[in-house]
C-alpha atoms as a PDB file:
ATOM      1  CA  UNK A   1     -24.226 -18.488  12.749  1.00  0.00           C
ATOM      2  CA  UNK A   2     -23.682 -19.297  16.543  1.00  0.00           C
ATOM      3  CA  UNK A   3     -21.726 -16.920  18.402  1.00  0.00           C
ATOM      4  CA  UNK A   4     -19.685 -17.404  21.835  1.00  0.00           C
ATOM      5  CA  UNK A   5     -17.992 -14.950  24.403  1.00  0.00           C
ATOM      6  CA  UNK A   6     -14.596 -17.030  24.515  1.00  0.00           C
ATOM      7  CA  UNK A   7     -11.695 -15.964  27.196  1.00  0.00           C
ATOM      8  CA  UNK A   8      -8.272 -14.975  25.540  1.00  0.00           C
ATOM      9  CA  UNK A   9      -5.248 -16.110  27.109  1.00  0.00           C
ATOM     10  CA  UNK A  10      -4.538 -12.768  28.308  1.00  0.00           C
ATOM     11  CA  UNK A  11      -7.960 -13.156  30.196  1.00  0.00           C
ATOM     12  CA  UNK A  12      -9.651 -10.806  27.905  1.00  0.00           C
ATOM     13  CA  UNK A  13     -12.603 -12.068  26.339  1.00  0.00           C
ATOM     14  CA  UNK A  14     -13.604 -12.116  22.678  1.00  0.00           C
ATOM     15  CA  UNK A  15     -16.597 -13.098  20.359  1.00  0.00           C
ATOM     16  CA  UNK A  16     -16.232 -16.118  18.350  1.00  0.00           C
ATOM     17  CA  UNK A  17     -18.078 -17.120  15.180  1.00  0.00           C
ATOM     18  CA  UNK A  18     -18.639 -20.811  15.999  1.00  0.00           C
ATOM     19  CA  UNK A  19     -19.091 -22.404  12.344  1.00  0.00           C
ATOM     20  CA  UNK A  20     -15.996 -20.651  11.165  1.00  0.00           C
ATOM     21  CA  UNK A  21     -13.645 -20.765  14.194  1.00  0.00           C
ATOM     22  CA  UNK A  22     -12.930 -17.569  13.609  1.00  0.00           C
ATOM     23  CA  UNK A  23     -12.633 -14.513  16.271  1.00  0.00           C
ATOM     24  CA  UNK A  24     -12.876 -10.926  16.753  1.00  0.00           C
ATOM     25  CA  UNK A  25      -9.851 -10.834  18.277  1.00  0.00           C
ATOM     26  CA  UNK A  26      -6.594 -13.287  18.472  1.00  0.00           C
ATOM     27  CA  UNK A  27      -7.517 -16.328  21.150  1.00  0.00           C
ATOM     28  CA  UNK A  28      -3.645 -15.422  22.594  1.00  0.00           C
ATOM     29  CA  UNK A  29      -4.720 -12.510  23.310  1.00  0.00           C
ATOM     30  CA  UNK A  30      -7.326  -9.688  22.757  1.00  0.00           C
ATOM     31  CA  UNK A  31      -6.065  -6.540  24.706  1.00  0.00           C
ATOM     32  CA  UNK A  32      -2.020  -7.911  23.527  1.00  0.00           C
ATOM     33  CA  UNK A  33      -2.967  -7.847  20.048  1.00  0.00           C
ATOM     34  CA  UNK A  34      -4.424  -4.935  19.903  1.00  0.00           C
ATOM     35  CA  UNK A  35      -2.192  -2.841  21.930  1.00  0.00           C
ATOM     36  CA  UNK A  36       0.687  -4.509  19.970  1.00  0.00           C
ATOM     37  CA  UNK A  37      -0.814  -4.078  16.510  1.00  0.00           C
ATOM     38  CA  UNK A  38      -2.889  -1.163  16.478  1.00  0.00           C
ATOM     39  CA  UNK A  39      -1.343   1.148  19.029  1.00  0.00           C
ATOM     40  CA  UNK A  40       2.608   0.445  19.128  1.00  0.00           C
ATOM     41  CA  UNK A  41       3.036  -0.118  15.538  1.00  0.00           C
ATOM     42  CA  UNK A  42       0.051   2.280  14.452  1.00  0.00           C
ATOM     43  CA  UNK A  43      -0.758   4.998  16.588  1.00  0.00           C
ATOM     44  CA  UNK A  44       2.161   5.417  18.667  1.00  0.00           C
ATOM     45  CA  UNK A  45       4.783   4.939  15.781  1.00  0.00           C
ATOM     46  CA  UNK A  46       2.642   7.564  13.934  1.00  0.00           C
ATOM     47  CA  UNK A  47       2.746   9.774  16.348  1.00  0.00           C
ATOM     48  CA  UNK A  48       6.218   9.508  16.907  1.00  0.00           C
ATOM     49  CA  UNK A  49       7.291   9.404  12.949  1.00  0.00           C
ATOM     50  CA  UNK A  50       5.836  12.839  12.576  1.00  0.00           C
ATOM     51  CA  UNK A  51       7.569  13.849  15.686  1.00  0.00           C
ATOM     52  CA  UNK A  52      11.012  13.199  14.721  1.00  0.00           C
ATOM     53  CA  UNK A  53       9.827  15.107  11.082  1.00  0.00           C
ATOM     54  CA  UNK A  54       8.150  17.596  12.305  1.00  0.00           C
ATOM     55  CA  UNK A  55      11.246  18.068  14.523  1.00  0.00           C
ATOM     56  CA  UNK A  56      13.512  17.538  11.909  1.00  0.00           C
ATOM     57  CA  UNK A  57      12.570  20.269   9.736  1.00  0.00           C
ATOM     58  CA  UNK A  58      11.707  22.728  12.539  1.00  0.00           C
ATOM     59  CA  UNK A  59      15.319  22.110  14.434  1.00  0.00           C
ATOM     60  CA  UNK A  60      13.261  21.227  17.421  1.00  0.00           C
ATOM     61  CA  UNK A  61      13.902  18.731  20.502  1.00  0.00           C
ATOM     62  CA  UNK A  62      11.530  15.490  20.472  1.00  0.00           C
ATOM     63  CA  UNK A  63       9.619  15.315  23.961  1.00  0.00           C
ATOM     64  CA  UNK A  64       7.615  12.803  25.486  1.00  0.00           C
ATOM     65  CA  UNK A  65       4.402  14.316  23.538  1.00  0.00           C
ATOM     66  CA  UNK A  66       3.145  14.562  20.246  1.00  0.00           C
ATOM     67  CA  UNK A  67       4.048  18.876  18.900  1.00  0.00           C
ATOM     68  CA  UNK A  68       1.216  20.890  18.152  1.00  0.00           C
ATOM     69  CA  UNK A  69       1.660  19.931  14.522  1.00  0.00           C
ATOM     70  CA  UNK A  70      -0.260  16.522  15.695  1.00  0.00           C
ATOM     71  CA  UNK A  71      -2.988  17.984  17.508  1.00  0.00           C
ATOM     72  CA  UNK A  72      -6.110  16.033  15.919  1.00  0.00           C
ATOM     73  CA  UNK A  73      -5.066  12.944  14.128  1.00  0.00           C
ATOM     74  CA  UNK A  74      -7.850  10.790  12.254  1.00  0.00           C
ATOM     75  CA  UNK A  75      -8.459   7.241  12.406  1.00  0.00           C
ATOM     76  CA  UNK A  76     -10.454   4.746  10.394  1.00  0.00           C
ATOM     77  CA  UNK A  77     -10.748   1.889  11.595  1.00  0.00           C
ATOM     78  CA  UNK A  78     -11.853  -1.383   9.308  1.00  0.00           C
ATOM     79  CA  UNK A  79     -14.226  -3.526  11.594  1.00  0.00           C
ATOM     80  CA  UNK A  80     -14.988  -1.567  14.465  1.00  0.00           C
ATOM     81  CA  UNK A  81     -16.810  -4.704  16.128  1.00  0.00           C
ATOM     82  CA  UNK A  82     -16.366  -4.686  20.441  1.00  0.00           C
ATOM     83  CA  UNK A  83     -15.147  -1.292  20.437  1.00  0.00           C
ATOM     84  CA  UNK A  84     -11.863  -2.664  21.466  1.00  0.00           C
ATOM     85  CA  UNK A  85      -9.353  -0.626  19.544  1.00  0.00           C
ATOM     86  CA  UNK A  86     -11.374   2.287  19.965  1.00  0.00           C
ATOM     87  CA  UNK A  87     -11.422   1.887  23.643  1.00  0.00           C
ATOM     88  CA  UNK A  88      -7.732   1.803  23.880  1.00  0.00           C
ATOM     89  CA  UNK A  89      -7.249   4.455  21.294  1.00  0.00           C
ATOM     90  CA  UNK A  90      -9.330   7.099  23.613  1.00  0.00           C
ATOM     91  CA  UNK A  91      -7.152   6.287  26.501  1.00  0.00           C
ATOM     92  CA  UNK A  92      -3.286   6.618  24.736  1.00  0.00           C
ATOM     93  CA  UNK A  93      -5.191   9.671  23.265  1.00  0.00           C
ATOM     94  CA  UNK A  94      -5.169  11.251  26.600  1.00  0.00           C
ATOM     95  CA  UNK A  95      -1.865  10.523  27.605  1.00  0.00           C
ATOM     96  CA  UNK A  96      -0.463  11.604  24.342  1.00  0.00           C
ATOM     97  CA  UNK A  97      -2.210  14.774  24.864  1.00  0.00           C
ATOM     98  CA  UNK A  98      -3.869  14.038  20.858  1.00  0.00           C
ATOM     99  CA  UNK A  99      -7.480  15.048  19.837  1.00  0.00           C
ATOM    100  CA  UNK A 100      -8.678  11.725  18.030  1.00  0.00           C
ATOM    101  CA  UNK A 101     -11.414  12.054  15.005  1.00  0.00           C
ATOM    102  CA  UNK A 102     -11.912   7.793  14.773  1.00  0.00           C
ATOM    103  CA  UNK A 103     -14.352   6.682  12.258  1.00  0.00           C
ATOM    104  CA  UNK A 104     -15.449   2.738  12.994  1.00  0.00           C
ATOM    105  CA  UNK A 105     -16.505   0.655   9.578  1.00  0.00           C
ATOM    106  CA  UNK A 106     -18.799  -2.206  10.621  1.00  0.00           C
ATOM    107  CA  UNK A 107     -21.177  -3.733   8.055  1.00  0.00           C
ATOM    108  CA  UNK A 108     -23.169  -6.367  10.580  1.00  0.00           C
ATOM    109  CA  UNK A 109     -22.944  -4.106  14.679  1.00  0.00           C
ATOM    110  CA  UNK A 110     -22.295  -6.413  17.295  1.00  0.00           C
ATOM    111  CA  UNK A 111     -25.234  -6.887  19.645  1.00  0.00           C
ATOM    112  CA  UNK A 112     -25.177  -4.954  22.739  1.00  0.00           C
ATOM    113  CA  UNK A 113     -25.800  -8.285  25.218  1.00  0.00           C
ATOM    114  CA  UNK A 114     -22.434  -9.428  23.772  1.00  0.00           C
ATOM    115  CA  UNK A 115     -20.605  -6.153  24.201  1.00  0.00           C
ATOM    116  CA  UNK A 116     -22.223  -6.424  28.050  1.00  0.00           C
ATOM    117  CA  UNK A 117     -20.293  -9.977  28.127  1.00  0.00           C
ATOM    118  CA  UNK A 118     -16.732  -8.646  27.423  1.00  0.00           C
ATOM    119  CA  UNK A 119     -14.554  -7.739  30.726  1.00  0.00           C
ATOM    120  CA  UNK A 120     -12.398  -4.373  28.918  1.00  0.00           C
ATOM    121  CA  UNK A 121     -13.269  -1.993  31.386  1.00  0.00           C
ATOM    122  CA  UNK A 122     -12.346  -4.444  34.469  1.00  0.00           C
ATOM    123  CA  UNK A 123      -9.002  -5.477  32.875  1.00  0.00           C
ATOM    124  CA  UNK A 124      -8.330  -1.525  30.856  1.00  0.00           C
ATOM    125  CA  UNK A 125      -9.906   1.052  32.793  1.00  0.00           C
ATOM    126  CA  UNK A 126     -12.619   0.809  35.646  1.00  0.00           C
ATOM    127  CA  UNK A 127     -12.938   4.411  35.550  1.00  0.00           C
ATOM    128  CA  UNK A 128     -13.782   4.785  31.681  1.00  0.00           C
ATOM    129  CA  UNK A 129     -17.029   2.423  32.312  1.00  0.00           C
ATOM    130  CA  UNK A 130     -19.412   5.009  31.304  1.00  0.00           C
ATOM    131  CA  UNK A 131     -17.045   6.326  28.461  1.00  0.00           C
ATOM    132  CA  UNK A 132     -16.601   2.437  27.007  1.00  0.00           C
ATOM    133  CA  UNK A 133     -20.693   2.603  27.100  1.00  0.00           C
ATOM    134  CA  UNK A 134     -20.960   5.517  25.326  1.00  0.00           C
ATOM    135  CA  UNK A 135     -18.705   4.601  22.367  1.00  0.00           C
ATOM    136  CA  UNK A 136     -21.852   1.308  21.684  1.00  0.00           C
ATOM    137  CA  UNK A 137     -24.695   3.685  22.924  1.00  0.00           C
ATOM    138  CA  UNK A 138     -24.533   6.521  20.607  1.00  0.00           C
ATOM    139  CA  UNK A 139     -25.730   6.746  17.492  1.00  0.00           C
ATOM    140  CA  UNK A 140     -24.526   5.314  13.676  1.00  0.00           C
ATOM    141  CA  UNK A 141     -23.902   7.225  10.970  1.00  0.00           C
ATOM    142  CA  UNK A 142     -23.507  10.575  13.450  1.00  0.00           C
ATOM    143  CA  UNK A 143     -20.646  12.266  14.662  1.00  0.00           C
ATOM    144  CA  UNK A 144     -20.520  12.319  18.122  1.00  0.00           C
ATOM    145  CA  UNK A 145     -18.217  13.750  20.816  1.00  0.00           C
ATOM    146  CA  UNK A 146     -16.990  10.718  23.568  1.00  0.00           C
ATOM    147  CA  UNK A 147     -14.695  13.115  25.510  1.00  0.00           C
ATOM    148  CA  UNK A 148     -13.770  16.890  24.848  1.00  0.00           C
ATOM    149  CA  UNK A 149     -10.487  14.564  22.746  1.00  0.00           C
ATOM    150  CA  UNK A 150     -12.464  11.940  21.246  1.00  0.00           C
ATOM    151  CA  UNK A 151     -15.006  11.909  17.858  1.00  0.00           C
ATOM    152  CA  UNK A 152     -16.545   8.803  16.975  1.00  0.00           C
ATOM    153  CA  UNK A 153     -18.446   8.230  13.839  1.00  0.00           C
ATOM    154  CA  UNK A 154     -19.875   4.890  13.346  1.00  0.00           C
ATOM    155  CA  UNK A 155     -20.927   4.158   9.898  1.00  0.00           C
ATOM    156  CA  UNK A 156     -22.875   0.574   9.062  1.00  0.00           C
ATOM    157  CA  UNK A 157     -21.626   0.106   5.845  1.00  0.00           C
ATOM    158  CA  UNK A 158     -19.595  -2.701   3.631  1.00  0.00           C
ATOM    159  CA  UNK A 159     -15.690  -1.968   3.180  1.00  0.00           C
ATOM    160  CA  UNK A 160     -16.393  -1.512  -0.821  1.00  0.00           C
ATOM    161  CA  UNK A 161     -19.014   0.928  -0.017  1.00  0.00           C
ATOM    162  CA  UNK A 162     -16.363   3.294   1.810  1.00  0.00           C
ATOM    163  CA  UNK A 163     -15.626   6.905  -0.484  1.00  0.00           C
ATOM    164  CA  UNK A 164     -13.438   8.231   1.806  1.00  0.00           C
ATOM    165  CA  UNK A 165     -10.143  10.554  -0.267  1.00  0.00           C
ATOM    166  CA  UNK A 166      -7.267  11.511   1.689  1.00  0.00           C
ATOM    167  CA  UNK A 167      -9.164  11.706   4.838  1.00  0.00           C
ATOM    168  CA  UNK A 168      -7.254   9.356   7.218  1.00  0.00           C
ATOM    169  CA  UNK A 169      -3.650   9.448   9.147  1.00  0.00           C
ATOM    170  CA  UNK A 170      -3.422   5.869  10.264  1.00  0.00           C
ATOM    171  CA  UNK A 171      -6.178   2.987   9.199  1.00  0.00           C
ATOM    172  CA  UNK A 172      -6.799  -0.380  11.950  1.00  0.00           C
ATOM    173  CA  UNK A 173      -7.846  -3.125   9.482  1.00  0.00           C
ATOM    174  CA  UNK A 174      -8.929  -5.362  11.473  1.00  0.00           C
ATOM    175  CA  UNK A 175     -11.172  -7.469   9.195  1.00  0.00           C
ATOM    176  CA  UNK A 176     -12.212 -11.219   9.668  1.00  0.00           C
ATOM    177  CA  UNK A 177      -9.603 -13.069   8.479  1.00  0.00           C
ATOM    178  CA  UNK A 178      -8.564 -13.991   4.568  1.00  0.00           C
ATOM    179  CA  UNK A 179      -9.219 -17.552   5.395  1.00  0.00           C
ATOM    180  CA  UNK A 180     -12.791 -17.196   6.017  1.00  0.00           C
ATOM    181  CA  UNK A 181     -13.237 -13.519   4.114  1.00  0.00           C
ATOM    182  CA  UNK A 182     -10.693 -13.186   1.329  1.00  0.00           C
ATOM    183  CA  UNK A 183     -13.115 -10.763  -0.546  1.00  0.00           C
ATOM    184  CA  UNK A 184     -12.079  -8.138   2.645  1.00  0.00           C
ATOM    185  CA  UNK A 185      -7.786  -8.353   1.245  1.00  0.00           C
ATOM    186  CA  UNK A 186      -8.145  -7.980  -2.271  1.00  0.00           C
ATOM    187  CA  UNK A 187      -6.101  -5.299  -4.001  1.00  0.00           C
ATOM    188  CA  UNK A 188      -9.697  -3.610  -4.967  1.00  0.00           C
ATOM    189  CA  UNK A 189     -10.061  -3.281  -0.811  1.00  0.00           C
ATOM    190  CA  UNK A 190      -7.181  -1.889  -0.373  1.00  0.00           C
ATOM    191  CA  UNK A 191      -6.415   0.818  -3.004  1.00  0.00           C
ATOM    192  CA  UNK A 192      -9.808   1.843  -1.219  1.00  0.00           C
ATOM    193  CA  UNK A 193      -7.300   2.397   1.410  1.00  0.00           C
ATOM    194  CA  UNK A 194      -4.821   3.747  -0.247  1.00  0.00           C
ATOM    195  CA  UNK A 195      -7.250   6.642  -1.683  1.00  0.00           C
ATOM    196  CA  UNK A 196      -8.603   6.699   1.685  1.00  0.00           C
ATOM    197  CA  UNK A 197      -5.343   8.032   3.263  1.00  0.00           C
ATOM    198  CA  UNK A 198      -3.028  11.331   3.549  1.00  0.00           C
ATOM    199  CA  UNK A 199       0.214  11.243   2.180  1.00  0.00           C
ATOM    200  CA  UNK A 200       2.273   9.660   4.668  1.00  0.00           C
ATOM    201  CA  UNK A 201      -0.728   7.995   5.864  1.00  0.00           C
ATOM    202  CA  UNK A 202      -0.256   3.781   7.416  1.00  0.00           C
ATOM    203  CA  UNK A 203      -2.302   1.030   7.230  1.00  0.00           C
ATOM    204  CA  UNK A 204      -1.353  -1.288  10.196  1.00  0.00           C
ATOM    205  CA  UNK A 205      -2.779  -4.635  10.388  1.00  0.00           C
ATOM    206  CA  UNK A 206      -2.402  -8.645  12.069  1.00  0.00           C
ATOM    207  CA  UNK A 207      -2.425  -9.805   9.087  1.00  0.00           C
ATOM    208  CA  UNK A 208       1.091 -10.942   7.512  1.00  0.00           C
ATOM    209  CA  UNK A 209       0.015 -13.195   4.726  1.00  0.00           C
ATOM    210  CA  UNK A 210       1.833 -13.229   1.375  1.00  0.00           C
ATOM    211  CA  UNK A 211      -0.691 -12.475  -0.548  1.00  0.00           C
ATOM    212  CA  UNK A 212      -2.382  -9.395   1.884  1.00  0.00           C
ATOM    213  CA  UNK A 213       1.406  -7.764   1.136  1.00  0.00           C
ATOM    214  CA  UNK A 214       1.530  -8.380  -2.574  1.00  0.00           C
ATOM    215  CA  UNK A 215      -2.315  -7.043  -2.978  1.00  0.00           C
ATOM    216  CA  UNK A 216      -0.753  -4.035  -0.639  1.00  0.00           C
ATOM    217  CA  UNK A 217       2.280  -2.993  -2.540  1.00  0.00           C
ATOM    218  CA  UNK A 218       0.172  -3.360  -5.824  1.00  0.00           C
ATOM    219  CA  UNK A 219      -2.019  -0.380  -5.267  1.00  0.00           C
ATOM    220  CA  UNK A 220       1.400   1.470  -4.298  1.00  0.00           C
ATOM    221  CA  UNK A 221       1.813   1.070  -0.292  1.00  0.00           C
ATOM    222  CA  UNK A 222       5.354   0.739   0.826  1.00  0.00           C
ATOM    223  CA  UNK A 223       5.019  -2.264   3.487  1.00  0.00           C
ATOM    224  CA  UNK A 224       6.847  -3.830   6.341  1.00  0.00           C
ATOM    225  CA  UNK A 225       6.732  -6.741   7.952  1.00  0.00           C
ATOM    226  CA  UNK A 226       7.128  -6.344  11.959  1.00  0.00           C
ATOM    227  CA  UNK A 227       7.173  -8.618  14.783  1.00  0.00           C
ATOM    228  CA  UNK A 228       3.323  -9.615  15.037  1.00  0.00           C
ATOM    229  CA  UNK A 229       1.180  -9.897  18.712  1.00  0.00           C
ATOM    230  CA  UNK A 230       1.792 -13.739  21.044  1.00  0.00           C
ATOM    231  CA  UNK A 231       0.857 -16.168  19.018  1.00  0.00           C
ATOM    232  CA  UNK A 232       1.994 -14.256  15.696  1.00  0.00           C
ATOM    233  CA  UNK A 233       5.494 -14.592  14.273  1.00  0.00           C
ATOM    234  CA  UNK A 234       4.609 -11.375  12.270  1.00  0.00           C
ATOM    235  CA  UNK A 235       2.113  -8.682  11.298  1.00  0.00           C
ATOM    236  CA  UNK A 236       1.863  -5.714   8.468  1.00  0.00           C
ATOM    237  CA  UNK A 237       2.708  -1.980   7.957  1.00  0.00           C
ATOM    238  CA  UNK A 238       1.510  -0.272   4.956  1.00  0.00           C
ATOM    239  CA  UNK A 239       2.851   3.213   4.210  1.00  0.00           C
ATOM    240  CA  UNK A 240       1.267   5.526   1.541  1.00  0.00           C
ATOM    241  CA  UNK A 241       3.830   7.705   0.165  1.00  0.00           C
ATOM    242  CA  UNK A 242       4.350  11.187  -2.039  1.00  0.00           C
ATOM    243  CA  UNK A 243       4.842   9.938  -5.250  1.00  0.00           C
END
């Protein structure tokens, strides 16, 4: 299938899959949506969540960092593709003060003479060039240290295929869309997700279709629909709960 480097309307550039209109990331916006979707409503609201409960039942004060009780906090994220969201995660890692284990799901690796293509580090981060490198130079299916804050593992594998068991505080789906993959937002996929998460574990995704929620709260998540990214009236939570 033909692929394009395509500019976003925040000026961030994305790949699109010619023959099925479909992009990596939203056309309105590729930095927006994922700052919006995975970070604010996924990282940072995780981080702060446990806060305010950690703080809660320890009669503490809530700062402007994560407690010690959120030192490492692990990520998998469901289409790793440009490196994006793990690109952004490293940085908000830093100034949260969080040590990051991130494992990146990609079944087909994007091609490193697209990922030279794409403008992150201009528009994120000039000085985390080499860093942005590192997370497409090292190895799959190895765990490797990005910064003294940072493990990536990148594992080449189909979504089905993942065997993961309460491993996970916070998952990025951040599949191709249900109108061009619905196999990816069944209920099978995501009570993979469910068993892939900790108690009090979220799923955060663009995604606000009916049927993505219904195949959500089925395998037991607790879900919300928030405010979604420009161009999206809404987008998805998923909590997993103590029973």
């Amino acid at each position: 299938m033909k692929r394009n480097i395509i500019t976003t309307s925040d000026g961030s550039k994305t790949i699109q899959i010619e023959e099925w209109n479909e992009q990596y990331h939203s056309i309105h916006g590729a930095i927006q949506e994922a700052n919006h979707v995975f970070l604010k409503h996924g990282l940072q609201n995780y981080c702060h969540t446990e806060r305010s409960r950690s703080a809660f039942e320890n009669n503490l004060k809530i700062d402007n960092n994560c407690h010690t009780e959120l030192a490492e906090v692990s990520i998998l994220e469901i289409g790793f593709g440009t490196g994006l969201n793990a690109f952004l995660t490293l940085i908000e890692a830093e100034k949260l003060k969080l040590n990051i284990n991130y494992v990146g799901i990609e079944a087909y690796p994007v091609e490193l003479n697209e990922i030279n293509q794409l403008n992150y580090v201009e528009l994120i981060s000039k000085e985390h060039e080499a860093i942005f490198e590192s997370l497409h130079d090292t190895s799959w299916e190895e765990q490797h240290h990005i910064t003294s804050n940072f493990q990536l593992e990148k594992q080449q594998k189909f979504f089905k295929d993942i065997k993961a068991t309460n491993e996970f505080n916070i998952i990025y789906f951040d599949a191709f869309g249900a109108r061009v993959q619905p196999d990816l937002w069944t209920e099978d996929i995501f009570k993979i997700m469910f068993n892939a998460l900790k108690d009090n574990g979220v799923l955060v995704t663009y995604s606000a279709k009916g049927s993505v929620r219904r195949a959500m709260q089925a395998v037991g998540f607790v879900v919300e629909r928030l405010p979604g990214p420009p161009g999206k009236r809404e987008m998805l939570r998923a909590t997993k709960h103590s029973v």
